[in-house]
N, C-alpha and C. Protein backbone atom coordinates (compact mmCIF):
# COMPACT_ATOMS: atom_id res chain seq x y z
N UNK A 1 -139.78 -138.07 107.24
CA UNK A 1 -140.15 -137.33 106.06
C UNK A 1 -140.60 -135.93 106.46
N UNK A 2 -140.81 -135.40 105.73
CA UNK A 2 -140.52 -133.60 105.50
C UNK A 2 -141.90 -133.13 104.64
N UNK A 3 -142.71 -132.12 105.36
CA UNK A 3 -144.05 -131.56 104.21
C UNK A 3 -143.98 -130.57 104.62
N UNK A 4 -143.96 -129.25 103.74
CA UNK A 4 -144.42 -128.08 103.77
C UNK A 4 -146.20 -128.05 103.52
N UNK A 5 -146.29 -127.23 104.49
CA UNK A 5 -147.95 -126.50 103.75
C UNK A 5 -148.01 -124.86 104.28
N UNK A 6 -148.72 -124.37 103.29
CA UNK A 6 -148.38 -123.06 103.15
C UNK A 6 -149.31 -123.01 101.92
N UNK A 7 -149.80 -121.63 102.10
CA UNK A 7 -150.54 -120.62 101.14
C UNK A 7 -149.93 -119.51 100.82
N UNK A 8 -149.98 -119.52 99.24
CA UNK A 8 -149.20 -118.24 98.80
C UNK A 8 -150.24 -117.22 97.51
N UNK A 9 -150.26 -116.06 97.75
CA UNK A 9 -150.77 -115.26 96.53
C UNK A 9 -149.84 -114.95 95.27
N UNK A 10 -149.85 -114.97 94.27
CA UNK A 10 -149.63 -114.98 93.12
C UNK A 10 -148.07 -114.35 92.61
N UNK A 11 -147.54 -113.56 94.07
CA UNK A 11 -146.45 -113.53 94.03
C UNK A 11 -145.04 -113.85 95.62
N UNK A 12 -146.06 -114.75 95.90
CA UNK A 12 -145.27 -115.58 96.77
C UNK A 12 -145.40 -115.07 98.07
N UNK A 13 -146.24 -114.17 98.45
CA UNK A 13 -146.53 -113.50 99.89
C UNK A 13 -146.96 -114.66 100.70
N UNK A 14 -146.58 -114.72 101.32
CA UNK A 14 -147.54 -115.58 102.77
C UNK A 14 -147.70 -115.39 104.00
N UNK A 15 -147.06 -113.96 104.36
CA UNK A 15 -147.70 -113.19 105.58
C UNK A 15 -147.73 -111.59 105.30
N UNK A 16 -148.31 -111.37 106.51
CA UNK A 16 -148.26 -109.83 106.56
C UNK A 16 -148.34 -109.44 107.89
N UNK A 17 -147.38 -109.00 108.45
CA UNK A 17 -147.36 -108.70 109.81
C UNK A 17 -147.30 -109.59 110.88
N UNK A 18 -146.80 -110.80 110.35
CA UNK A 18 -147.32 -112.01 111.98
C UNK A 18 -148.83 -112.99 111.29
N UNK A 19 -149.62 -112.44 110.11
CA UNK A 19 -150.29 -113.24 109.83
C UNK A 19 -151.06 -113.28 108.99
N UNK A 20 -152.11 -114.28 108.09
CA UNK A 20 -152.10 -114.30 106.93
C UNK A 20 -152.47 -113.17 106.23
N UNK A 21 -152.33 -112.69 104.99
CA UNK A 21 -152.57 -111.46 104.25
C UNK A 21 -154.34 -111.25 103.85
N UNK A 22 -154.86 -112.34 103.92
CA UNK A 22 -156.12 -112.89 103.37
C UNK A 22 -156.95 -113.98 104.16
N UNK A 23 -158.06 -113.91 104.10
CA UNK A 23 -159.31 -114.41 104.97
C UNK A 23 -160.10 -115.44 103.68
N UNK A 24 -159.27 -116.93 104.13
CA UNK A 24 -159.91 -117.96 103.25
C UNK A 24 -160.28 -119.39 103.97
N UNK A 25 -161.79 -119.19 104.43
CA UNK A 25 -161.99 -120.54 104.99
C UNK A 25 -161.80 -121.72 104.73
N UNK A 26 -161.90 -122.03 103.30
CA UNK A 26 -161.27 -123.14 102.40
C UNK A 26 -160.05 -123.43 102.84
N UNK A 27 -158.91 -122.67 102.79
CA UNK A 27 -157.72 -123.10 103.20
C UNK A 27 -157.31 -123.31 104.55
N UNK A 28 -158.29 -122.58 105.59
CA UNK A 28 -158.00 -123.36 107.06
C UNK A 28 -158.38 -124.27 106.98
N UNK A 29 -159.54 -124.81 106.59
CA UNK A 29 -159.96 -126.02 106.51
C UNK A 29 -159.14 -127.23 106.19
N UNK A 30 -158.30 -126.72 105.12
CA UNK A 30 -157.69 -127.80 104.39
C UNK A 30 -156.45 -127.95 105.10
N UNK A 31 -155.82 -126.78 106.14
CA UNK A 31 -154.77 -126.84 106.98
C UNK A 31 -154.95 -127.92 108.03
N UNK A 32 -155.94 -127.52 108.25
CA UNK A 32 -156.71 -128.72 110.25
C UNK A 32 -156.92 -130.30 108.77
N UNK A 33 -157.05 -130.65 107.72
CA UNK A 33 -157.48 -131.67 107.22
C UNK A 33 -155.81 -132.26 106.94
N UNK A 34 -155.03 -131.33 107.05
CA UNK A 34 -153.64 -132.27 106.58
C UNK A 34 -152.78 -132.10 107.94
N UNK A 35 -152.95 -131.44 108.55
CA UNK A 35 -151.97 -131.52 109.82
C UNK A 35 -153.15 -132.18 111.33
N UNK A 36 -154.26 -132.42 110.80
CA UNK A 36 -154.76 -132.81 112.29
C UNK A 36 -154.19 -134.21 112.56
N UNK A 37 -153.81 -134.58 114.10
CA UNK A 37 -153.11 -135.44 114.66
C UNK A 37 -151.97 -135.60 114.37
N UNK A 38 -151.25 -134.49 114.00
CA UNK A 38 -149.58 -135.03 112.92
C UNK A 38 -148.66 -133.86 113.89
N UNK A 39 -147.51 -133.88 113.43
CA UNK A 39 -146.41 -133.15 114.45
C UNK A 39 -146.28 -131.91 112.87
N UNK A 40 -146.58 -130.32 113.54
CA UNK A 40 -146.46 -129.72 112.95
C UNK A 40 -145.15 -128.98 113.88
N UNK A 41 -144.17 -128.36 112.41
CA UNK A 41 -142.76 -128.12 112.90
C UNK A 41 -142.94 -126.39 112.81
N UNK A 42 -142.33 -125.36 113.43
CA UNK A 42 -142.94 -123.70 113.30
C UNK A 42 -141.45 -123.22 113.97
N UNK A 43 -141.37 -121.39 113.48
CA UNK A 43 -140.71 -121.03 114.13
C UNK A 43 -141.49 -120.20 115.09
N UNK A 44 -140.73 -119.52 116.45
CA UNK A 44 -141.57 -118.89 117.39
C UNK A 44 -142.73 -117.74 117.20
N UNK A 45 -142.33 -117.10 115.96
CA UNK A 45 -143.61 -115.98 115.35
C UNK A 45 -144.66 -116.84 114.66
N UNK A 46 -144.50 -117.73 113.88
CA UNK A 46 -145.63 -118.59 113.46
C UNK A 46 -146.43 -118.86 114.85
N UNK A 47 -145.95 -119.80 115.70
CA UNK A 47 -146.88 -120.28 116.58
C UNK A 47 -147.41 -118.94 117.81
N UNK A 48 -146.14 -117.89 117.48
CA UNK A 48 -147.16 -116.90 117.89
C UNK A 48 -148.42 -116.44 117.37
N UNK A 49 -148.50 -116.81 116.36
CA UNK A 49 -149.82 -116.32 115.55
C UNK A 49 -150.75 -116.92 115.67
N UNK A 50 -150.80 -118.13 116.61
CA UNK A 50 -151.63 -118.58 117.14
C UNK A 50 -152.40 -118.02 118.25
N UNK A 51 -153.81 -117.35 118.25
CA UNK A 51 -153.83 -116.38 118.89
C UNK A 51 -155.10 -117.21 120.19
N UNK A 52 -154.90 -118.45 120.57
CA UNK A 52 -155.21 -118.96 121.52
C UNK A 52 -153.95 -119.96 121.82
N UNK A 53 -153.12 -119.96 121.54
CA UNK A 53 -152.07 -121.22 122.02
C UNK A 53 -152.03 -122.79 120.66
N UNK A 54 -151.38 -123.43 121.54
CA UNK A 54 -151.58 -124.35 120.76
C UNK A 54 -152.68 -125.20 120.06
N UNK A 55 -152.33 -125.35 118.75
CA UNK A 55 -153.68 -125.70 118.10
C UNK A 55 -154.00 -127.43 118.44
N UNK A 56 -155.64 -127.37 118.66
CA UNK A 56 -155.94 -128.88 119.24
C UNK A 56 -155.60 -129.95 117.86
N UNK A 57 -155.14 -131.11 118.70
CA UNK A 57 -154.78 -132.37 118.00
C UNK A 57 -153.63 -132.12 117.30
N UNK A 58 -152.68 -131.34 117.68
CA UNK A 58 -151.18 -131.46 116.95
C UNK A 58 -150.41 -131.60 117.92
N UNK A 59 -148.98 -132.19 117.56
CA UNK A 59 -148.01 -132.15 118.48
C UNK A 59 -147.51 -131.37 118.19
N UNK A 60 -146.95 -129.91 118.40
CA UNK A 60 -145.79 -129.20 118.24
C UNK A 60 -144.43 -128.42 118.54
N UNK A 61 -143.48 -128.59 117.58
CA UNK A 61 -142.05 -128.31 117.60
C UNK A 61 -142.09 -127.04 117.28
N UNK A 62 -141.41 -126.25 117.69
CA UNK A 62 -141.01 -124.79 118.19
C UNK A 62 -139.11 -124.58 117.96
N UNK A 63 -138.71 -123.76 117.33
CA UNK A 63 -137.48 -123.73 116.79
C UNK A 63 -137.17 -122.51 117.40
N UNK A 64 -136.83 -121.74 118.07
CA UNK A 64 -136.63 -120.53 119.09
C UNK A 64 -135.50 -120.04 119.90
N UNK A 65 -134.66 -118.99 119.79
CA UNK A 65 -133.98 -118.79 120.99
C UNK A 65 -134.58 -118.58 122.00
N UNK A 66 -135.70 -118.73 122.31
CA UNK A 66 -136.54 -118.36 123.82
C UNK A 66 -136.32 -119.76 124.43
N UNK A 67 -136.38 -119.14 125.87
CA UNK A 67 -136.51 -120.44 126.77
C UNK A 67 -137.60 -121.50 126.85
N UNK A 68 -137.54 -122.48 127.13
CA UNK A 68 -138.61 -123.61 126.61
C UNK A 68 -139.95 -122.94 127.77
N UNK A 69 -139.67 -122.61 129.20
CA UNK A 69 -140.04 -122.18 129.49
C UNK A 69 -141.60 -121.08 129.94
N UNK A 70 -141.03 -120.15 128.70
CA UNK A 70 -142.32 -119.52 127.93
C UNK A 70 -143.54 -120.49 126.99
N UNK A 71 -143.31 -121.22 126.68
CA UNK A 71 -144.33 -121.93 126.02
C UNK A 71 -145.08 -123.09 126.97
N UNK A 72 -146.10 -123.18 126.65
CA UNK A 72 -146.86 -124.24 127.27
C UNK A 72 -146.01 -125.96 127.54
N UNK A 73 -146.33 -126.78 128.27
CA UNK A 73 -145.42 -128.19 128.72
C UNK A 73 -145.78 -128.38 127.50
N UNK A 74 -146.60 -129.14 126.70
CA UNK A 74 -146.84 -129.92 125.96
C UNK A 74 -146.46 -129.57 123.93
N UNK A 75 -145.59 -128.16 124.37
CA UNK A 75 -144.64 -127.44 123.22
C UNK A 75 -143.32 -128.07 123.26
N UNK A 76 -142.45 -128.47 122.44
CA UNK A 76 -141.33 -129.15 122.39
C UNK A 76 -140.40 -127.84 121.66
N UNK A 77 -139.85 -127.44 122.57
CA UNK A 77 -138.76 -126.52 121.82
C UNK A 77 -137.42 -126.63 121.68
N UNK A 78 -137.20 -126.28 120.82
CA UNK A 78 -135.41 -126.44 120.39
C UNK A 78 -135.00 -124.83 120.07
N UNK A 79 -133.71 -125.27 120.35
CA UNK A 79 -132.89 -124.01 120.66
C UNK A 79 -132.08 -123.73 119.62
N UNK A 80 -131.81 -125.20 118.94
CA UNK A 80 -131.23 -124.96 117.67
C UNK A 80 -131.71 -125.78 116.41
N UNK A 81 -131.18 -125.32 115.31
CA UNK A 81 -131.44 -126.47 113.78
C UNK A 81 -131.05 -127.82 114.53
N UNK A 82 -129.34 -127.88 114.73
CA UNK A 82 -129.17 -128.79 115.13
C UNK A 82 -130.41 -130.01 115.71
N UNK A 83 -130.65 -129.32 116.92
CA UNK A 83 -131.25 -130.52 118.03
C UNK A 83 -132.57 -130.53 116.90
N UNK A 84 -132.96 -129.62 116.20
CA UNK A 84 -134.59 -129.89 115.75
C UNK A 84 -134.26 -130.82 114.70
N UNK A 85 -133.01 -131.17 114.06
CA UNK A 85 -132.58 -132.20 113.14
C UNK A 85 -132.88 -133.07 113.66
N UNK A 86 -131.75 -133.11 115.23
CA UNK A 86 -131.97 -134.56 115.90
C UNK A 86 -133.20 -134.92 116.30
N UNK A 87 -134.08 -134.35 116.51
CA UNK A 87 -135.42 -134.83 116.77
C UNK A 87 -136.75 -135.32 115.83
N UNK A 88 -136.04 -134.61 114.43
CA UNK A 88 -136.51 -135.07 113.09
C UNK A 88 -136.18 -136.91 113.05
N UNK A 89 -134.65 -136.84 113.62
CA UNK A 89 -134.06 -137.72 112.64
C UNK A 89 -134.27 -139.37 114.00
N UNK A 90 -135.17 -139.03 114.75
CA UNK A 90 -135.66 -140.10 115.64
C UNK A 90 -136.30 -140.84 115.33
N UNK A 91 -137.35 -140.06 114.27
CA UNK A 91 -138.82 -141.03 113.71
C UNK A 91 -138.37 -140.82 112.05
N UNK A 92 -137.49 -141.57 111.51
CA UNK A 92 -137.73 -141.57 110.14
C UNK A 92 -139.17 -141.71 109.35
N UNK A 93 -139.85 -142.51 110.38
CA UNK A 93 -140.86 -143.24 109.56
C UNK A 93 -141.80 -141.71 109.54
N UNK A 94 -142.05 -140.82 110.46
CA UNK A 94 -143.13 -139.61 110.71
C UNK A 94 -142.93 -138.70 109.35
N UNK A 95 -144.29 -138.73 109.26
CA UNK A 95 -143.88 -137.04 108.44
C UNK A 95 -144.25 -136.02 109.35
N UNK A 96 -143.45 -135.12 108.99
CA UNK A 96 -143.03 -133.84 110.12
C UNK A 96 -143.63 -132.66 108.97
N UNK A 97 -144.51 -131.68 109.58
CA UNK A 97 -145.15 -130.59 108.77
C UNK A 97 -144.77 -129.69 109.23
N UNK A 98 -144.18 -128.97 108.42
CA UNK A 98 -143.51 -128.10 108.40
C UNK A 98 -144.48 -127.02 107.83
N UNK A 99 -144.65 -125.87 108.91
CA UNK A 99 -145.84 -124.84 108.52
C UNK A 99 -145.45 -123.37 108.59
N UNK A 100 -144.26 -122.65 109.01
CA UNK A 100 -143.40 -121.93 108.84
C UNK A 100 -142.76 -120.91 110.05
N UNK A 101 -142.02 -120.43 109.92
CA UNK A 101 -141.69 -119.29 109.26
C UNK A 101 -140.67 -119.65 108.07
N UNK A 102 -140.12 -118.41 107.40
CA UNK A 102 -139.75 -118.33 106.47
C UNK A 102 -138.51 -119.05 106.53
N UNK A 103 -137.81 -118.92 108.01
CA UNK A 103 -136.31 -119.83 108.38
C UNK A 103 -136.69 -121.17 108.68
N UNK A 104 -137.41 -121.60 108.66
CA UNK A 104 -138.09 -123.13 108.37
C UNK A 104 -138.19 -123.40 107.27
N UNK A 105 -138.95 -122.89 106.24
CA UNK A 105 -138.84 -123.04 104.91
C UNK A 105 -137.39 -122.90 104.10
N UNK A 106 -136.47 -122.51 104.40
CA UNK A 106 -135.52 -122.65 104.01
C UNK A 106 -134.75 -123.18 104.47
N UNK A 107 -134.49 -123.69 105.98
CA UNK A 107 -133.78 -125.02 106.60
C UNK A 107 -133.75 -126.04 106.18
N UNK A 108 -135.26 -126.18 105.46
CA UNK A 108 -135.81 -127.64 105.21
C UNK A 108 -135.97 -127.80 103.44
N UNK A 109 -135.72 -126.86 102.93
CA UNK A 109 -135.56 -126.83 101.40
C UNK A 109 -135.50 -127.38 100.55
N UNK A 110 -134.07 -128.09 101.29
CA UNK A 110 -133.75 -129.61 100.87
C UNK A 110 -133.82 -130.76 100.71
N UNK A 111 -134.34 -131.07 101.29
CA UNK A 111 -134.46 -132.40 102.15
C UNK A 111 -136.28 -132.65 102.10
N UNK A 112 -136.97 -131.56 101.76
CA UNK A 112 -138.92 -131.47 102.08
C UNK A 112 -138.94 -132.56 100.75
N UNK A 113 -139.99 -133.50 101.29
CA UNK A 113 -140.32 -134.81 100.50
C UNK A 113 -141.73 -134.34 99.83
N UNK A 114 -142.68 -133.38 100.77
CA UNK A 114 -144.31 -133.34 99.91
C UNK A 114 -144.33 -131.88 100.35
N UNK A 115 -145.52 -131.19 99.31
CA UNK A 115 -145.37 -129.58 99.11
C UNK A 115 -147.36 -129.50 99.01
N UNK A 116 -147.80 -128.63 100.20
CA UNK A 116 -148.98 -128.78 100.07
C UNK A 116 -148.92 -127.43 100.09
N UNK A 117 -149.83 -126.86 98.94
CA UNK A 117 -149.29 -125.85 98.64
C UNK A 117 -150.77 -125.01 98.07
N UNK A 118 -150.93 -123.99 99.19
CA UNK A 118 -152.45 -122.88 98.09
C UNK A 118 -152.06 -121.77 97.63
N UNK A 119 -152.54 -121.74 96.38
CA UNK A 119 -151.84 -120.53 95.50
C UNK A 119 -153.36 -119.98 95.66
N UNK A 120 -153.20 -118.82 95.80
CA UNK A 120 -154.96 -118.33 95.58
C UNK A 120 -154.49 -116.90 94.56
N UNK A 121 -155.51 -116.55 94.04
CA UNK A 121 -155.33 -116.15 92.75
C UNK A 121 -155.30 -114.42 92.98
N UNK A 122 -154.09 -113.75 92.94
CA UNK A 122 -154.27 -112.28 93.48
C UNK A 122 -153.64 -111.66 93.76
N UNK A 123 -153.37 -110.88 94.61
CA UNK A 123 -152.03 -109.84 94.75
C UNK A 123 -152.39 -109.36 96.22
N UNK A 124 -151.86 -109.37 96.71
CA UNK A 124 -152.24 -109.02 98.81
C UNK A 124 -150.44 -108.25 98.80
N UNK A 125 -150.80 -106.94 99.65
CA UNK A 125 -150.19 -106.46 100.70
C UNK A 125 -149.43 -107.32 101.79
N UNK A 126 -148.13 -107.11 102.12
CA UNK A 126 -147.60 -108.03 102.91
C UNK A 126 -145.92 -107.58 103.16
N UNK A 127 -145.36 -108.63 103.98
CA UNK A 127 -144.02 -108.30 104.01
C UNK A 127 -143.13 -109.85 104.20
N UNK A 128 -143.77 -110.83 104.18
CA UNK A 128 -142.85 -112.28 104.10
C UNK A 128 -143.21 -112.90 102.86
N UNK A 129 -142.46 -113.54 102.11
CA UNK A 129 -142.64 -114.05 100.91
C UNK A 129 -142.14 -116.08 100.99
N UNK A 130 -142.87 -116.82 100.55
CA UNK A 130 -142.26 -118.03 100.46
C UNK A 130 -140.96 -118.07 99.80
N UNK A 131 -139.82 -118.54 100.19
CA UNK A 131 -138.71 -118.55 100.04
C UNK A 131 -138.44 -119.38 98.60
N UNK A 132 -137.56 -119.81 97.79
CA UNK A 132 -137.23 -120.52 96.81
C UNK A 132 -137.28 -121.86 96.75
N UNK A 133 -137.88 -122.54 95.89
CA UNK A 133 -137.35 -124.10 96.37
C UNK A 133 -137.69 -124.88 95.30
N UNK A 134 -137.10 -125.70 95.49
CA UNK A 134 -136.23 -126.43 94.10
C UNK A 134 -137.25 -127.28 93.08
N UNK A 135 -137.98 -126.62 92.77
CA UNK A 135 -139.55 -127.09 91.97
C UNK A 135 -138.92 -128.20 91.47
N UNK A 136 -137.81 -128.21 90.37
CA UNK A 136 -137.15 -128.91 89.36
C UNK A 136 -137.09 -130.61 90.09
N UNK A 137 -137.26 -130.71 90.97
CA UNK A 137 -136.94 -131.80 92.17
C UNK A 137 -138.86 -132.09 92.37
N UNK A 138 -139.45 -131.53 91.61
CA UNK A 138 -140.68 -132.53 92.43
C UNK A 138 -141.74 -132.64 91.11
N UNK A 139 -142.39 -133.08 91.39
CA UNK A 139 -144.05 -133.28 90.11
C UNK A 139 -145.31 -133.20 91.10
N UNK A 140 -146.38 -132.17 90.43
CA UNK A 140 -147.70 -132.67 90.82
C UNK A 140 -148.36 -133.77 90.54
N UNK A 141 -148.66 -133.98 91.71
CA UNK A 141 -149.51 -135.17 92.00
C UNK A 141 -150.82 -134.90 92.00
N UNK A 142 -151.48 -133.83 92.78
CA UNK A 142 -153.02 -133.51 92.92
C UNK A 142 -152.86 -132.19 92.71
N UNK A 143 -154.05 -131.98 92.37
CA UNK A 143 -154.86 -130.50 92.03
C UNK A 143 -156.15 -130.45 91.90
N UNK A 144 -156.35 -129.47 92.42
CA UNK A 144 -157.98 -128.85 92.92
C UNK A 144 -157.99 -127.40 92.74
N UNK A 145 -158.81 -127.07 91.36
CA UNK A 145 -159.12 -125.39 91.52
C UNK A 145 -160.63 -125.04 92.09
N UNK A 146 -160.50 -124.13 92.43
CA UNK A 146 -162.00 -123.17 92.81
C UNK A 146 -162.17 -122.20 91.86
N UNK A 147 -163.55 -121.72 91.62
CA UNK A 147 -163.49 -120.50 90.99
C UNK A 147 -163.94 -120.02 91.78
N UNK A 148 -163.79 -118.26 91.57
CA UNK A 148 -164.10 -116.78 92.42
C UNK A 148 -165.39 -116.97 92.88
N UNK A 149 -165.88 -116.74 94.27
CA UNK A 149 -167.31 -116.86 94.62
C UNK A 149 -167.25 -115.51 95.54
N UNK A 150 -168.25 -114.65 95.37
CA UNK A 150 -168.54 -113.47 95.96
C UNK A 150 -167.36 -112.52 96.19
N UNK A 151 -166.84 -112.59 97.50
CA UNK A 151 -165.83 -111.63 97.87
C UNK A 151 -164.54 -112.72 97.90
N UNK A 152 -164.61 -113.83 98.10
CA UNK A 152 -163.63 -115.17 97.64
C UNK A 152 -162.71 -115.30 96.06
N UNK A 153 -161.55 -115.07 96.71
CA UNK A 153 -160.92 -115.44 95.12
C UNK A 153 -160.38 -116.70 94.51
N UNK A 154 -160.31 -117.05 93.64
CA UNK A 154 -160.07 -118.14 92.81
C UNK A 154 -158.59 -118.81 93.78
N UNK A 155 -158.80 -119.87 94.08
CA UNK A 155 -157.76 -120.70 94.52
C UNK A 155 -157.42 -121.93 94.07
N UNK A 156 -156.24 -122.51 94.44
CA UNK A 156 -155.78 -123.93 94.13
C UNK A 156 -155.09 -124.46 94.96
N UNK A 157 -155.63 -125.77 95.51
CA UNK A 157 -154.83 -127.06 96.17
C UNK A 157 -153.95 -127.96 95.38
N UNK A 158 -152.73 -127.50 95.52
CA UNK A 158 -151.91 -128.23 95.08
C UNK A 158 -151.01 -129.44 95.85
N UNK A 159 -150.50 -130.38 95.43
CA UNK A 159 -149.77 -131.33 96.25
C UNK A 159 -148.84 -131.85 95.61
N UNK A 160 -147.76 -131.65 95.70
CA UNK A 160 -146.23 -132.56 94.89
C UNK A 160 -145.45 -133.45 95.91
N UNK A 161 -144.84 -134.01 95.19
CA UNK A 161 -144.13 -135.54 95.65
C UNK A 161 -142.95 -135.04 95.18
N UNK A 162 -141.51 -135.06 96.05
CA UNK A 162 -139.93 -134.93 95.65
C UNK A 162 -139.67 -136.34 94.32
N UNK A 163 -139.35 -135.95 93.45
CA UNK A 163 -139.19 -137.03 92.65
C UNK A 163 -137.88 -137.62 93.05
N UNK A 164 -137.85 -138.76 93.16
CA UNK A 164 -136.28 -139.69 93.68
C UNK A 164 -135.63 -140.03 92.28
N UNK A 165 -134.63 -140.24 92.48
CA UNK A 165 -133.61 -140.54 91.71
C UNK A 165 -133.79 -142.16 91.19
N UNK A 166 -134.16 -142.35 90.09
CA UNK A 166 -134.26 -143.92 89.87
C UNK A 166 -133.05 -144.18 89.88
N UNK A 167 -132.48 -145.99 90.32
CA UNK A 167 -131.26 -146.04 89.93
C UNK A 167 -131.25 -146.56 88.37
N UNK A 168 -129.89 -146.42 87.98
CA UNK A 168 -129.29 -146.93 87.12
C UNK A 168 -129.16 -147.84 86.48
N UNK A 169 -128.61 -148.32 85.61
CA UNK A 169 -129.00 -149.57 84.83
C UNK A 169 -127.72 -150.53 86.28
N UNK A 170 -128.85 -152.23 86.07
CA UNK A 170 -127.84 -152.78 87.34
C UNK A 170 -126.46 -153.12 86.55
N UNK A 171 -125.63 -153.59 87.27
CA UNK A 171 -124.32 -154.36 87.08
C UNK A 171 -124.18 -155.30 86.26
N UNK A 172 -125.61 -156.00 86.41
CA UNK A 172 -125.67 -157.06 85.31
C UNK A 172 -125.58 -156.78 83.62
N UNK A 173 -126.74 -155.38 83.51
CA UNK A 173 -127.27 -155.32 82.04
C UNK A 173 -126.05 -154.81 81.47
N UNK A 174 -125.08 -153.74 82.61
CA UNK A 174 -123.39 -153.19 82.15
C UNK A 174 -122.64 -153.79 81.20
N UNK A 175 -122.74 -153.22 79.69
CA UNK A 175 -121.76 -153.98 78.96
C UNK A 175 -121.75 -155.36 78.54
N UNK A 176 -123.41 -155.49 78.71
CA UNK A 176 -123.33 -156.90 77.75
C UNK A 176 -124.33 -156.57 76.33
């Protein structure tokens, strides 16, 4: 299985320069509360933005033309979609978090099963935007607002579920 998480301002920004546009402790918090101990999936500027290395208690996948090389042993890198498919497609049972860049978010578009998602309430300076994705395909499940506190702006924890396809009426009820 497949989860995005990601924070976006009010018109879909979610970086600026290599990293976030906005300073919200709430939402790191809630990042280390849904990806701690889980395999978070990144492209090479995301986990560059990690500005000590890899973050403690995750396993992570690295999507990169760089050599595996450059990154620490305990970084799993792929060279292509391909192999990062095949390495998805080992542990059906895992959910795989998907935390970005923007060519992650749209690799996985399709196929992303849960959407953890902070909208915080505002307009930020920036130059990467969350990419498109197929709302029509999912329902909220949870929600959590904040209101504005001091220099803090109004945010929301959101969480959706891909809605599946019920089947059909069976063979049996057909035409009788």
């Amino acid at each position: 299985m497949i989860a995005f998480v990601w924070a976006e301002d009010q018109n879909g920004l979610i970086g600026a320069q290599g990293q976030l546009p906005w300073r919200l402790p709430a939402d790191l918090r809630r990042f280390k509360e849904v990806t701690w101990q889980q395999t978070i999936v990144m492209g090479r500027r995301t986990y560059a933005s990690f500005p000590h290395g890899p973050l403690p208690q995750r396993h992570h996948l690295v999507l990169t033309h760089q050599a595996a090389t450059q990154f620490p042993d305990e970084v799993e890198v792929f060279g292509s979609a391909a192999a990062l498919r095949q390495r998805l497609a080992q542990e059906p049972q895992r959910t795989f978090y998907v935390i970005g860049g923007v060519a992650l978010f749209t690799l996985f578009a399709a196929e992303v099963d849960f959407l953890y998602q902070t909208r915080i309430d505002g307009h930020y300076a920036g130059d990467t935007y969350m990419p498109a994705l197929p709302w029509a395909d999912f329902e909220l499940t949870q929600q959590q607002d904040f209101l504005a506190q001091g220099s803090q702006p109004a945010y929301h924890f959101l969480e959706f579920q891909r809605i599946r396809a019920t089947a059909g009426p069976s063979s049996e009820s057909v035409g009788e």
